[in-house]
Protein backbone atom coordinates (compact mmCIF):
# COMPACT_ATOMS: atom_id res chain seq x y z
CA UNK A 1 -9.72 -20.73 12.24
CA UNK A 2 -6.37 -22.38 14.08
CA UNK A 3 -6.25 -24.90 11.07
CA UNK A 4 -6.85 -22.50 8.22
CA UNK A 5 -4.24 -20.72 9.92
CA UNK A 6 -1.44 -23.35 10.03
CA UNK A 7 -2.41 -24.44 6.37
CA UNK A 8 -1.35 -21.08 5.29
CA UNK A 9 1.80 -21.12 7.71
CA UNK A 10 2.74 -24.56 6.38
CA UNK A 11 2.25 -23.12 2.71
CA UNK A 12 4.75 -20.32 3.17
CA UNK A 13 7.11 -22.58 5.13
CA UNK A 14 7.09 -25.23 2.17
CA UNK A 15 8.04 -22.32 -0.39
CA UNK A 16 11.42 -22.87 -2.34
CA UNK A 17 13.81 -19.75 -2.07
CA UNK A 18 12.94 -16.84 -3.64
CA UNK A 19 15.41 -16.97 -6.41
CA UNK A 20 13.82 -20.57 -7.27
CA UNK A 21 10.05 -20.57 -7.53
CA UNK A 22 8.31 -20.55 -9.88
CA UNK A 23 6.48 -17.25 -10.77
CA UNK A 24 2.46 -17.66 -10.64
CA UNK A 25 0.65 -17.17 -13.34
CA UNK A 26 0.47 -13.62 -14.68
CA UNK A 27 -2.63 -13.12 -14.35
CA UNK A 28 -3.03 -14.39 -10.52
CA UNK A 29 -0.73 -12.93 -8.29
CA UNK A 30 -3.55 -11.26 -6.30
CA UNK A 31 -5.58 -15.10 -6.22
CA UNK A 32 -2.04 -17.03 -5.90
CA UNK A 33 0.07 -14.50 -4.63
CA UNK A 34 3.82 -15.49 -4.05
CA UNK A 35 5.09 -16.04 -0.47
CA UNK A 36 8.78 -14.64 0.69
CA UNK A 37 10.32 -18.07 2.13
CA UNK A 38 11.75 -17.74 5.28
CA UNK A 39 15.67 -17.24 5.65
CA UNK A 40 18.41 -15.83 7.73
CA UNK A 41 20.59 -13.03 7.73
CA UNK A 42 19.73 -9.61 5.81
CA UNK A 43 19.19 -9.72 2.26
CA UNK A 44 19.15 -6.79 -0.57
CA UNK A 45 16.61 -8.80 -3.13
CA UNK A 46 13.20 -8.76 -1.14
CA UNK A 47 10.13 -9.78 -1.98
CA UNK A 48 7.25 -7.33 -1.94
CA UNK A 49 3.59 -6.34 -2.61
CA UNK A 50 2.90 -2.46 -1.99
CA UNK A 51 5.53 -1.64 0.40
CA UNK A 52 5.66 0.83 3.54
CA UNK A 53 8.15 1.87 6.02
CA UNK A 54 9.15 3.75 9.51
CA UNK A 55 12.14 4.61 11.02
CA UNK A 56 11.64 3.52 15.29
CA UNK A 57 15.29 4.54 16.29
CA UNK A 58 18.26 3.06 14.59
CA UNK A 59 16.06 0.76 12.69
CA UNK A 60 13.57 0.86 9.75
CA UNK A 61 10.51 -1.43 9.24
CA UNK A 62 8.99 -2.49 6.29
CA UNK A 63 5.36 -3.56 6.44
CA UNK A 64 4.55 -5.50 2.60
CA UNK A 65 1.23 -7.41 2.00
CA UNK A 66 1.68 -11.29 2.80
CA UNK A 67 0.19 -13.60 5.10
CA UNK A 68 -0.52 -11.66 8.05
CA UNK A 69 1.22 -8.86 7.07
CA UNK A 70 4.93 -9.17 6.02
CA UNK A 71 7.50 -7.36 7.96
CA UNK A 72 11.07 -7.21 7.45
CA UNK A 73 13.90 -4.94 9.44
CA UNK A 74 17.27 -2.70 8.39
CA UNK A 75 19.81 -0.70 9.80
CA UNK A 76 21.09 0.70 6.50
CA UNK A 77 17.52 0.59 3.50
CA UNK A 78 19.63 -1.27 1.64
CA UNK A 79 19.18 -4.83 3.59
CA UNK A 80 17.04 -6.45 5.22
CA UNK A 81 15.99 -9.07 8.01
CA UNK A 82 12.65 -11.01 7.62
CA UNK A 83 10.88 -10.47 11.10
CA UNK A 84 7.83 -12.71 12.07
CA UNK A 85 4.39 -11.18 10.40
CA UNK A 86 2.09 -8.88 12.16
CA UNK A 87 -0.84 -11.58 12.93
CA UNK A 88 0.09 -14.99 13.86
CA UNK A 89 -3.95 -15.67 13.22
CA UNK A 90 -5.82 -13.52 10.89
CA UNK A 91 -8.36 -11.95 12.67
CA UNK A 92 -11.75 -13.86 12.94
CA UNK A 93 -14.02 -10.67 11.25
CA UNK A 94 -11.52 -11.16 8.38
CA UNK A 95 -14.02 -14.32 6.85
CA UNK A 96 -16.95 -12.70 7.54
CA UNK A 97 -16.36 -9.69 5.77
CA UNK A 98 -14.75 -11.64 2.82
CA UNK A 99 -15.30 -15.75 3.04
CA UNK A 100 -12.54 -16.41 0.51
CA UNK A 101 -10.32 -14.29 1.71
CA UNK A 102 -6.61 -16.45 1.19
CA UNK A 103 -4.79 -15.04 4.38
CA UNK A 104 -2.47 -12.64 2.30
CA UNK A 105 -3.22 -9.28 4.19
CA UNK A 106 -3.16 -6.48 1.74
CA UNK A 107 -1.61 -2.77 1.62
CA UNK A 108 -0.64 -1.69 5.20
CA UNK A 109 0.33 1.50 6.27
CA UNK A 110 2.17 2.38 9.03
CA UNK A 111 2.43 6.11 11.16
CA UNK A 112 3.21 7.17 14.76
CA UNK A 113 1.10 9.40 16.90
CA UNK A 114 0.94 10.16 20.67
CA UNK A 115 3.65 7.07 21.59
CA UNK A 116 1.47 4.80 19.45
CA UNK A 117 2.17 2.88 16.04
CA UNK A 118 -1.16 2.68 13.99
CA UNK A 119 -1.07 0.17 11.23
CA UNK A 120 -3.88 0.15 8.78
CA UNK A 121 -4.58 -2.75 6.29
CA UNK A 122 -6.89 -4.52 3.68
CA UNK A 123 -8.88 -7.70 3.51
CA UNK A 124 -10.12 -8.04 -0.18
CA UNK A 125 -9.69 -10.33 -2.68
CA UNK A 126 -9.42 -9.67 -6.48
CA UNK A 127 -11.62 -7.53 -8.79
CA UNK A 128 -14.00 -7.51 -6.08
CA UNK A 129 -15.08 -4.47 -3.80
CA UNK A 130 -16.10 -6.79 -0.94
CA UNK A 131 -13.33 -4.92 1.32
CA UNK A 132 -12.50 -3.63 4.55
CA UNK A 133 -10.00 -1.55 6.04
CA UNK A 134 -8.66 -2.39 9.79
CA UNK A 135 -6.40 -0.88 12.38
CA UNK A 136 -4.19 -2.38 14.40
CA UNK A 137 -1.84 -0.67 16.89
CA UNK A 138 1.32 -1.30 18.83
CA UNK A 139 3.64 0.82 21.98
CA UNK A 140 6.57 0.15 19.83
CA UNK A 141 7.98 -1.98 16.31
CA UNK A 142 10.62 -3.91 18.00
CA UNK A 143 9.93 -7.45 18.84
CA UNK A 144 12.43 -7.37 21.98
CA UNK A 145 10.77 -4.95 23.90
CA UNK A 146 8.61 -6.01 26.47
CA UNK A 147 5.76 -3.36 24.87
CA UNK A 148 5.57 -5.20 22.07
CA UNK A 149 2.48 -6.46 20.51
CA UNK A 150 0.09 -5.81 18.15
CA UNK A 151 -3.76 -5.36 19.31
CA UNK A 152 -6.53 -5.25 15.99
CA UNK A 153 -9.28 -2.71 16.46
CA UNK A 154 -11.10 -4.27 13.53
CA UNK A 155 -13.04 -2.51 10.87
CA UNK A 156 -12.19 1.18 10.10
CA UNK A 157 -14.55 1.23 6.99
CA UNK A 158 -16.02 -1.72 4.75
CA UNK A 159 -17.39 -1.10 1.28
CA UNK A 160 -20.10 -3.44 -0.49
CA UNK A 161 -20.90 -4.46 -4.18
CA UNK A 162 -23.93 -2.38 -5.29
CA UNK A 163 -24.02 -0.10 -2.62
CA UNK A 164 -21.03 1.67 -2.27
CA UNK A 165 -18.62 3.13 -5.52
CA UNK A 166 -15.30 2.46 -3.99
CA UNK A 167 -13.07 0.29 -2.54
CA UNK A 168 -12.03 0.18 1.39
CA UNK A 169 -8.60 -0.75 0.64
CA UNK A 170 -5.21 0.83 0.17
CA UNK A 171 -5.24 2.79 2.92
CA UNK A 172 -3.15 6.01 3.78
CA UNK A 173 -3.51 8.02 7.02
CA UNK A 174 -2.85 11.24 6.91
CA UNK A 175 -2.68 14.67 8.91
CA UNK A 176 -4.05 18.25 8.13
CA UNK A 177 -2.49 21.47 8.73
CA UNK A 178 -4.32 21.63 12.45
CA UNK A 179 -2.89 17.72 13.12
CA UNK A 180 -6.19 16.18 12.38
CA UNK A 181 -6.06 12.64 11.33
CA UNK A 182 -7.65 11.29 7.72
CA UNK A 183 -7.93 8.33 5.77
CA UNK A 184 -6.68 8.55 2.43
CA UNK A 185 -8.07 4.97 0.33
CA UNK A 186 -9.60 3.68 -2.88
CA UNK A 187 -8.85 1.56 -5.69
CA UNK A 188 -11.06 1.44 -9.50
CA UNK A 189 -14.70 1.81 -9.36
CA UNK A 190 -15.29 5.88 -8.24
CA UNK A 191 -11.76 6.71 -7.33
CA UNK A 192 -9.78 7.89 -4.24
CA UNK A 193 -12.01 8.76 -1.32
CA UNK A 194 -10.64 10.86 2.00
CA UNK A 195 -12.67 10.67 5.15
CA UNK A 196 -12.13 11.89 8.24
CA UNK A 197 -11.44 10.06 11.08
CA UNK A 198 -11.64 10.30 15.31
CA UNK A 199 -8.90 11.36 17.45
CA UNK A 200 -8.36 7.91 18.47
CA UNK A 201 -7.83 7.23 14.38
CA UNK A 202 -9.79 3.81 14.82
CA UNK A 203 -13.04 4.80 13.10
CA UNK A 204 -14.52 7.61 11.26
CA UNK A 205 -15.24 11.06 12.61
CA UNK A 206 -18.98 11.99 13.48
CA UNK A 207 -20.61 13.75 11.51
CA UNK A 208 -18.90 12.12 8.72
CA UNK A 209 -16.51 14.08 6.19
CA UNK A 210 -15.87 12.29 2.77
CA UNK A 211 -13.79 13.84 -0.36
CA UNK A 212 -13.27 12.42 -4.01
CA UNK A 213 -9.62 12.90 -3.62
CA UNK A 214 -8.83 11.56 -7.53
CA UNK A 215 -10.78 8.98 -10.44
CA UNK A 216 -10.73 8.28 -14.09
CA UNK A 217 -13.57 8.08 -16.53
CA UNK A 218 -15.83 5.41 -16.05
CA UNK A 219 -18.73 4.70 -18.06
CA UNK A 220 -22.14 4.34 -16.37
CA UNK A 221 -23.08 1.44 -18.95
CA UNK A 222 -20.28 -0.44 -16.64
CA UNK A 223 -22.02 -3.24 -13.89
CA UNK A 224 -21.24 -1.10 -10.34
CA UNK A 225 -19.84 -4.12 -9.00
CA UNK A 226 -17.44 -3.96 -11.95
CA UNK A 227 -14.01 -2.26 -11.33
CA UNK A 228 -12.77 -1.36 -14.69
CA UNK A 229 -12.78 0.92 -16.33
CA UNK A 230 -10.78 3.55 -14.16
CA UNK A 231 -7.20 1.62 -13.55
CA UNK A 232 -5.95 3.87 -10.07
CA UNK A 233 -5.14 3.40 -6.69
CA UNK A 234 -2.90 3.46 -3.73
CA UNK A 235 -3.35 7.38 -2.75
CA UNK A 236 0.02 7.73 -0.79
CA UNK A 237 -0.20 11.52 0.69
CA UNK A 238 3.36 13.54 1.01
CA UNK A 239 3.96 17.11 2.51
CA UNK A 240 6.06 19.49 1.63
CA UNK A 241 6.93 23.19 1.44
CA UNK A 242 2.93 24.03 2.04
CA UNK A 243 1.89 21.68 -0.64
CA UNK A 244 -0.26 18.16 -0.39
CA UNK A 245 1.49 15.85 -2.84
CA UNK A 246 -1.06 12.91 -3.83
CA UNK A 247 1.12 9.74 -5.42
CA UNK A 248 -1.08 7.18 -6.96
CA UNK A 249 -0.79 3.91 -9.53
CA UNK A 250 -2.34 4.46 -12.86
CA UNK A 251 -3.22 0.97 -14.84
CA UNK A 252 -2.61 -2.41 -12.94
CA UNK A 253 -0.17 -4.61 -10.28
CA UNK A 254 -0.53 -8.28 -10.16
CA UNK A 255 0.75 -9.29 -13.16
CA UNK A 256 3.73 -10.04 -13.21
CA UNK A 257 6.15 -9.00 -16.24
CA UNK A 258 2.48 -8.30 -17.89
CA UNK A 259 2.23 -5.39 -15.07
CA UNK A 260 2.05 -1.90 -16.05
CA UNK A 261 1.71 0.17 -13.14
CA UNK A 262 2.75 3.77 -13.30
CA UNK A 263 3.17 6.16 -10.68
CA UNK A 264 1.29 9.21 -11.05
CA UNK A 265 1.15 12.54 -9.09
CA UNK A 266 -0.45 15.74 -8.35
CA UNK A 267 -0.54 18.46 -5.42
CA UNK A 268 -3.06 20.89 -4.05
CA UNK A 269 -2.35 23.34 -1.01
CA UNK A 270 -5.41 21.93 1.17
CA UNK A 271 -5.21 18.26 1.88
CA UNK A 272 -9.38 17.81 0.94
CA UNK A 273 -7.48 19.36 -2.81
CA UNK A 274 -8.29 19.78 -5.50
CA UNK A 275 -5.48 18.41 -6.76
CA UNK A 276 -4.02 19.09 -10.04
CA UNK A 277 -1.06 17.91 -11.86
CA UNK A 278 1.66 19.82 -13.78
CA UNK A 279 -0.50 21.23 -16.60
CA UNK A 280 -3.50 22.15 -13.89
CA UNK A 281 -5.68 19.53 -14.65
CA UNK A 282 -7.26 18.26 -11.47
CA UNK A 283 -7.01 14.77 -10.37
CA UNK A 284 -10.70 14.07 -9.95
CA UNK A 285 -11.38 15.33 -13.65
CA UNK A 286 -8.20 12.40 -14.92
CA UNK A 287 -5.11 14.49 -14.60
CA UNK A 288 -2.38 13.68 -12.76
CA UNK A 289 1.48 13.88 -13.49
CA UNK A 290 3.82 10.63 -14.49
CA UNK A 291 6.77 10.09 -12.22
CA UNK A 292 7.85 6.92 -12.89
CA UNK A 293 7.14 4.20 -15.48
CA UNK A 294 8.21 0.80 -16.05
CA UNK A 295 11.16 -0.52 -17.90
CA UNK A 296 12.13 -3.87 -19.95
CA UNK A 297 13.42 -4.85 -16.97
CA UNK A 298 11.87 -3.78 -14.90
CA UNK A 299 8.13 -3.66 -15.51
CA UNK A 300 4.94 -2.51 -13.41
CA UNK A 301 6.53 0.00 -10.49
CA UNK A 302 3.85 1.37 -8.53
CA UNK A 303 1.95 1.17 -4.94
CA UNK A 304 4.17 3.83 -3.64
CA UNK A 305 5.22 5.34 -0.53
CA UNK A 306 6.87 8.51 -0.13
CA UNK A 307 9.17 9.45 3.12
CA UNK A 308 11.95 11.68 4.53
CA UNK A 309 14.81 10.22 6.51
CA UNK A 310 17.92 11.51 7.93
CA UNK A 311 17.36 14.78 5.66
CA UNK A 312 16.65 12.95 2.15
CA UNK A 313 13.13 12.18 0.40
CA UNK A 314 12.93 8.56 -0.77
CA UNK A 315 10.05 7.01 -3.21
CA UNK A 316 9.59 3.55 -1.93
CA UNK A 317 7.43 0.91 -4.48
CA UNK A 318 7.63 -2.87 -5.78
CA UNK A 319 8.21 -3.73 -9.50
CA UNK A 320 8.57 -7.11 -10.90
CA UNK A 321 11.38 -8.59 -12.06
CA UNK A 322 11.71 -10.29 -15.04
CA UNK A 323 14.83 -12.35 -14.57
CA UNK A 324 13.32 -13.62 -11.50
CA UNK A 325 9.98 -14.60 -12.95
CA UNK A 326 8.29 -11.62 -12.74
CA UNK A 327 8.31 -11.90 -8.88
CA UNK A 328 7.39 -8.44 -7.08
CA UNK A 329 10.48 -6.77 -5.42
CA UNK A 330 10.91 -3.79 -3.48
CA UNK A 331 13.03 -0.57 -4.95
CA UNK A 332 13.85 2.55 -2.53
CA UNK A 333 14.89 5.36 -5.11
CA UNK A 334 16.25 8.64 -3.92
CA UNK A 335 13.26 11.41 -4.57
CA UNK A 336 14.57 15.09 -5.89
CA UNK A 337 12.64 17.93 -6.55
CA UNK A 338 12.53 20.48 -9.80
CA UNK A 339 13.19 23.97 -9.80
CA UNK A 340 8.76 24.04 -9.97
CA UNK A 341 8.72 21.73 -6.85
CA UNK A 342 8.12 18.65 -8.46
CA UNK A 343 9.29 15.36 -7.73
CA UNK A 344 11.73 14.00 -10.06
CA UNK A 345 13.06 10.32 -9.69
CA UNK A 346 15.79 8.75 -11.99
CA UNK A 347 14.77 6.26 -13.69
CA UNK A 348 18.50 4.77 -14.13
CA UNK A 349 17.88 2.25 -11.56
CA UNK A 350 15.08 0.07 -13.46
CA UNK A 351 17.03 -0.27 -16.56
């Protein structure tokens, strides 16, 4: 495990600068997914894969897939400082689960509760639903502090080709109106799934609570261990004003300039939902709202998060650039609101 490991290490390390690499090929980001080299200082052009972040003081972290689990730091969202990744060695029950699994940890999430950082994440590999979600926690984010350190709780769920109609990835936890924590996930097959989880938030809650949180059509002729048709994923759950706003990507990541991820939303006024989009169509019938599309420039946004700091809503997401190769990069867009209370985001930015 030590040697597969340092192989990956030594792969990253031996990556040319960002601005410099060539882009894989369109079609393989999620098999041969880029790698952020490693440099100094803070930097405003950062590579990312389904970004998420949280403010610990003075300082935000931002948690990206990559080997181990990218994390970068900033004092202002504007730069940032590459910090080292949240698993020096993937753990063990990561090649059991999935055998070719490549290292690149997929989708965290972060959240705080009870003096505790809880950081969910996916081991998968592409087109497959051969997944599992873990949990790992930590006293604090900041590597100086003597609390530091992250400890893995392992599997939260784990889904299976033929047996199970989703996928335990893209996780997203999430609290009810009495504080109670749930797990927010999917990605293709049946759609968005929400299960309830333990007070301790490291497995689910007994007797077990499941919702279909959002899906599109699918047509039974389709192989169950098929994903398509039914392009959505990456529930990212937002309150506000007595509302349960449910962001997800319509269509597909991974590919580069080729990408055309949207971001979608809809709301419902009990987290469980329904939720339905502008027009009232609910989000497990194939409704759901468009907040954000890509651009010439830049193509494919999507795998959002959704946060408020220092008094202003932000919608945080990757889209690939094409004058860098189609290389995923993370944008943090200032989130407004309609005179109907729904988000708005200028697209300005992207073009």
């Amino acid at each position: 495990m030590i040697a597969r490991w340092t192989a990956l290490l030594l792969a990253g390390l031996l990556t040319l600068p960002v601005a410099a690499q060539d882009a894989p090929a369109s079609d393989d980001m999620m098999e041969n997914p880029p790698v952020a080299p490693p440099r100094e200082g803070y930097w405003a052009d950062v590579l990312a894969h389904d970004p998420v972040m949280i403010q610990e003081g003075d300082t935000w972290y931002l948690f990206v897939t990559g080997p181990g689990i990218t994390v970068y730091s900033s004092k202002d969202l504007a730069t940032w400082k590459a910090e080292a990744p949240v698993f020096a060695q993937i753990p063990a029950w990561a090649y059991t689960i999935v055998p070719e699994f490549n290292g690149h940890v997929w989708a965290p999430d972060i959240s705080r509760h009870d003096g505790r950082y809880y950081l969910y994440y996916s081991i998968s590999s592409g087109g497959k639903n051969t997944s599992a979600i873990g949990v790992a926690t930590s006293a604090t984010l900041d590597p100086d502090d003597p609390a530091f350190g992250w400890q893995d709780h392992g599997i939260v769920l784990r889904s299976v080709p033929h047996r199970d109609m989703w996928n335990a990835i893209d996780a997203n936890l999430v609290e009810d109106e009495d504080g109670t924590p749930w797990l927010a996930f999917g990605s293709f097959w049946g759609g968005l799934k929400l299960v309830k989880l333990r007070e301790d938030r490291l497995r689910p809650a007994e007797p077990q609570q499941w919702h279909t949180l959002a899906k599109r059509a699918r047509s039974i002729l389709v192989d169950d261990a098929e994903p398509e048709p039914g392009a959505i994923e990456a529930p990212f759950v937002f309150k506000r004003n007595g509302w349960y706003y449910l962001f997800v990507s319509w269509d597909h990541c991974c590919r580069g300039a080729r990408s055309d991820y949207r971001i979608m939303v809809g709301r419902a006024r009990a987290l469980a939902g329904p939720y339905v989009d502008r027009e009232g169509r609910r989000m497990d019938q194939g409704g759901a709202t468009e907040v954000l599309r890509g651009t010439a420039r830049w193509p494919g946004p999507g795998h959002n998060s959704a946060y408020t700091f220092d008094g202003r809503d932000y919608l945080v997401f990757h889209a690939y650039d094409v004058e860098d190769g189609g290389l995923p990069k993370l944008k943090v867009l200032p989130m407004r609101w309609d005179d109907d209370d729904w988000p708005v985001v200028d697209p300005a930015p992207l073009r």
